[in-house]
C-alpha atoms as a PDB file:
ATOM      1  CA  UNK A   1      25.856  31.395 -11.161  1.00  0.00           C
ATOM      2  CA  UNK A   2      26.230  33.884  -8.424  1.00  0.00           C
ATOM      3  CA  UNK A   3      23.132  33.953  -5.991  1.00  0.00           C
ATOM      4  CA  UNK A   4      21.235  37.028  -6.447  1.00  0.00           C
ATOM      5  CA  UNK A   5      18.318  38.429  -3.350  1.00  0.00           C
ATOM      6  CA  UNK A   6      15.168  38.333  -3.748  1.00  0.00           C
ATOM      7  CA  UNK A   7      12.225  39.728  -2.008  1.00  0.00           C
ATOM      8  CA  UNK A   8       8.805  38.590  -2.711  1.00  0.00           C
ATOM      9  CA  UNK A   9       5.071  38.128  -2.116  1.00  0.00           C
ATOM     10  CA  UNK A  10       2.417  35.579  -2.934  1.00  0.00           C
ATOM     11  CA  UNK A  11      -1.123  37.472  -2.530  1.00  0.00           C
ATOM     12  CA  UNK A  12      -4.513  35.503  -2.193  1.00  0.00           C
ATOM     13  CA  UNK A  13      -7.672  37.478  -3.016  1.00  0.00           C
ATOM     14  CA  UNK A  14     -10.045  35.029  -1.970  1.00  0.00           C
ATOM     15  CA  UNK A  15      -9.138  34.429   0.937  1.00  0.00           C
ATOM     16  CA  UNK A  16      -7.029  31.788   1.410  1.00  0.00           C
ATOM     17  CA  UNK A  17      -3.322  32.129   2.837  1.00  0.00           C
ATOM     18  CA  UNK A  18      -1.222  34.743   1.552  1.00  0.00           C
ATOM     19  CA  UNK A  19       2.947  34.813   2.191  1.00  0.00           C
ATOM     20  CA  UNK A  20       5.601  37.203   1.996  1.00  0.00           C
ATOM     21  CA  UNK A  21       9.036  35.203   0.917  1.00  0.00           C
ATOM     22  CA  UNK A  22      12.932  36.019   1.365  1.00  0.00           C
ATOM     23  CA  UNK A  23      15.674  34.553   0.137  1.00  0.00           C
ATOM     24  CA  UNK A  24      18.475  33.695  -2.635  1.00  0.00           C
ATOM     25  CA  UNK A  25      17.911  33.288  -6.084  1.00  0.00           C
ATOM     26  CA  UNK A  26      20.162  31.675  -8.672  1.00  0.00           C
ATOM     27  CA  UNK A  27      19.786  32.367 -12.296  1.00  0.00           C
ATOM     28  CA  UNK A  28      20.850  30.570 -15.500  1.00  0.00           C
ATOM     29  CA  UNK A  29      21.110  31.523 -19.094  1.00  0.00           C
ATOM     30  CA  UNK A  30      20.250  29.315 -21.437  1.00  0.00           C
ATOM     31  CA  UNK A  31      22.326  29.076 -23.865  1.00  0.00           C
ATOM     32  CA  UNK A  32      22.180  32.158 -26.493  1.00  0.00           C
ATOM     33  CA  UNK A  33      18.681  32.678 -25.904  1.00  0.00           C
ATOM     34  CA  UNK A  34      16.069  35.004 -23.865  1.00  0.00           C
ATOM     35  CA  UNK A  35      15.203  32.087 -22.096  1.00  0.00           C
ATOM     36  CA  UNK A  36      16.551  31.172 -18.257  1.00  0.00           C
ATOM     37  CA  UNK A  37      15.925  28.994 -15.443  1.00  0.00           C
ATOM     38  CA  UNK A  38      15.914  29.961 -11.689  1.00  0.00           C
ATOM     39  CA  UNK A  39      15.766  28.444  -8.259  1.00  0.00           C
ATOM     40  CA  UNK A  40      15.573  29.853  -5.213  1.00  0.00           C
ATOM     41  CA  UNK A  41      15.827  28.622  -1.308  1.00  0.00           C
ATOM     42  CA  UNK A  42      15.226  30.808   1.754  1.00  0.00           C
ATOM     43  CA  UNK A  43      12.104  31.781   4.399  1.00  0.00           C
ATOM     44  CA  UNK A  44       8.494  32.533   4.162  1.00  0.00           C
ATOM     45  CA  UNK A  45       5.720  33.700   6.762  1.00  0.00           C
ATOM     46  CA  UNK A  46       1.738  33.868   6.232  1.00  0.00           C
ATOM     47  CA  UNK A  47      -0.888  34.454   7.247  1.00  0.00           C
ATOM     48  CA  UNK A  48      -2.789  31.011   7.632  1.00  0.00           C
ATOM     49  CA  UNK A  49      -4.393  28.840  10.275  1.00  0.00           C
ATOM     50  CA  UNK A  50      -1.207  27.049  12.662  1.00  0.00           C
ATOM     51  CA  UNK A  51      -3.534  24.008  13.979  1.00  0.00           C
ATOM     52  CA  UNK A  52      -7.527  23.548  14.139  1.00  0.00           C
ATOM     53  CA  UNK A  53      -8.490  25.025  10.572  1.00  0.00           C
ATOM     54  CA  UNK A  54     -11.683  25.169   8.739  1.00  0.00           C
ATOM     55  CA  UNK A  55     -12.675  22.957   5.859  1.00  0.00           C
ATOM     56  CA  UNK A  56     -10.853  23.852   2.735  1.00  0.00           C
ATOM     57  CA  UNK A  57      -7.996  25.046   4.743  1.00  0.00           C
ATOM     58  CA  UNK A  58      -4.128  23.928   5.661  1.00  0.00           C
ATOM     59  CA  UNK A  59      -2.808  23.616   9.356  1.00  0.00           C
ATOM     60  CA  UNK A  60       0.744  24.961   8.125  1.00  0.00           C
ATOM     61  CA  UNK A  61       1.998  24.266  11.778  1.00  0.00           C
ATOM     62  CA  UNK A  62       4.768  27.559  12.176  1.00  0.00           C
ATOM     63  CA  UNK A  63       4.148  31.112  10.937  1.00  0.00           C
ATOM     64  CA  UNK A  64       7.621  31.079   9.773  1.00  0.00           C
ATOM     65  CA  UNK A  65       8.613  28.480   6.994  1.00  0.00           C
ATOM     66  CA  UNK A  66      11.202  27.352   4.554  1.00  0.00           C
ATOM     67  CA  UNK A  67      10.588  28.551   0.973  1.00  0.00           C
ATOM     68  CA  UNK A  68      11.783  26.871  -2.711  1.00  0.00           C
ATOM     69  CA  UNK A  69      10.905  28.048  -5.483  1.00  0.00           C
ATOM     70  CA  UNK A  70      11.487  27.239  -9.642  1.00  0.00           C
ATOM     71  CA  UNK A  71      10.656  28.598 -12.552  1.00  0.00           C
ATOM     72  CA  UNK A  72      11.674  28.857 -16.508  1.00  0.00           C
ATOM     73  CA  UNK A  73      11.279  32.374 -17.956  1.00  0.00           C
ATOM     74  CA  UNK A  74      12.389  34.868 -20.775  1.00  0.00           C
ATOM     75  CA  UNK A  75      13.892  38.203 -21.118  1.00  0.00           C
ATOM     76  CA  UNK A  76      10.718  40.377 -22.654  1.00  0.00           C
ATOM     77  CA  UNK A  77      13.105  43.368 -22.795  1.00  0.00           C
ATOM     78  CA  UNK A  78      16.127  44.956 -21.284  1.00  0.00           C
ATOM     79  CA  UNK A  79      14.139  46.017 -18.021  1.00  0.00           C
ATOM     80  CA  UNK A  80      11.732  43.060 -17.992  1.00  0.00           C
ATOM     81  CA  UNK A  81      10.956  39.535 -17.321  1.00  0.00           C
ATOM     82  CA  UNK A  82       8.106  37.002 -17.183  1.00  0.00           C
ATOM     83  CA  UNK A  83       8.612  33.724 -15.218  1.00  0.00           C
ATOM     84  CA  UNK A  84       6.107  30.289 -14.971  1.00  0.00           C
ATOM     85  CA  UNK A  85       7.030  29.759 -11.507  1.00  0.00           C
ATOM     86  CA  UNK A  86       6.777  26.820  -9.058  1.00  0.00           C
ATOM     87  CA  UNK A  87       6.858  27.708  -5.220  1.00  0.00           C
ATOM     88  CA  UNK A  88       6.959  25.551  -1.786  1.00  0.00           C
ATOM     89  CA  UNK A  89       6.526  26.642   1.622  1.00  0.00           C
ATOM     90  CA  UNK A  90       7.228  24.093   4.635  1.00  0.00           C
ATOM     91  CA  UNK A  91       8.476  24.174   8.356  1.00  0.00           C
ATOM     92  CA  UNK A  92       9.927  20.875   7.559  1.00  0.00           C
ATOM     93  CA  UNK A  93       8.174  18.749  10.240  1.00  0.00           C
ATOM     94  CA  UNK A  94       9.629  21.533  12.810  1.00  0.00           C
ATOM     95  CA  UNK A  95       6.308  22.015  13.968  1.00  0.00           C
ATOM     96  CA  UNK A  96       3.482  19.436  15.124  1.00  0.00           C
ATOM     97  CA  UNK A  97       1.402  20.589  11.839  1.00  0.00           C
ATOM     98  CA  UNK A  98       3.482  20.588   8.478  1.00  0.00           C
ATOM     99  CA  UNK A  99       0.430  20.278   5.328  1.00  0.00           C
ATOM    100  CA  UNK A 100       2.726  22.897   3.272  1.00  0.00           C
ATOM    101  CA  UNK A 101       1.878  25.273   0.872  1.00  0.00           C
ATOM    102  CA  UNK A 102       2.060  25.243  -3.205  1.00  0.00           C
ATOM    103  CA  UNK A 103       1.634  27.534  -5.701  1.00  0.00           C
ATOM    104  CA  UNK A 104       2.121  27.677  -9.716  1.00  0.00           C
ATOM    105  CA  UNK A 105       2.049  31.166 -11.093  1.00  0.00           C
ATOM    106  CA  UNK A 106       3.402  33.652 -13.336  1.00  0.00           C
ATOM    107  CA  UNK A 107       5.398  36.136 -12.521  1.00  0.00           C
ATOM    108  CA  UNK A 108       6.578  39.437 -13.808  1.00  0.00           C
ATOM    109  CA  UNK A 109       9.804  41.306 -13.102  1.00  0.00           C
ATOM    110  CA  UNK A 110      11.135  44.798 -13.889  1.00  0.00           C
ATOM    111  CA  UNK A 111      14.993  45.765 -12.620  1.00  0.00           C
ATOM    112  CA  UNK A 112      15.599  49.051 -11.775  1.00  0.00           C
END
């Protein structure tokens, strides 16, 4: 139950906004099993438009922005993990732009 860090990146090849992520991520075991759930809450920045973007993009308003994140996963081994993940990125109405960010992925960890 104790919050763990956790460091992070979100790349898009295509073009599209990218974001590098911070924050604290709690983990939970369930039951006897290799399989967990997570959630996590801290900050994000990227590298899209603030205001006035092209078709097809977001006006995401601050460079910095809050960051949740979910996901259900399984142990693979004793060094590694894979995670269907879930992840948000807002300023929260902070800023006069807010459209947000959201991402499904997978992701795959190895502890060192």
């Amino acid at each position: 139950g104790s919050p763990r860090p956790l460091v992070g990146a979100t790349l898009n090849f295509s073009g599209k906004e990218s974001l590098v992520y911070a924050g604290l991520n709690w983990h939970w075991q369930v039951f006897e099993t290799p399989l967990y759930l997570e959630g996590t809450f801290g900050a994000a920045a990227h590298n899209g438009y603030l205001d006035n973007a092209p078709a097809g993009f977001r006006n995401l308003g601050c460079r910095g922005n809050f960051y949740e994140g979910f996901g259900i996963g399984a142990n693979l081994g004793e060094n590694v993990t894979a995670t269907l993940t879930y992840e948000h990125t807002s300023n929260a109405g902070l800023c006069g732009r807010n459209q947000g960010l959201s991402n499904f992925g997978l992701r795959i960890g190895w502890t060192f």
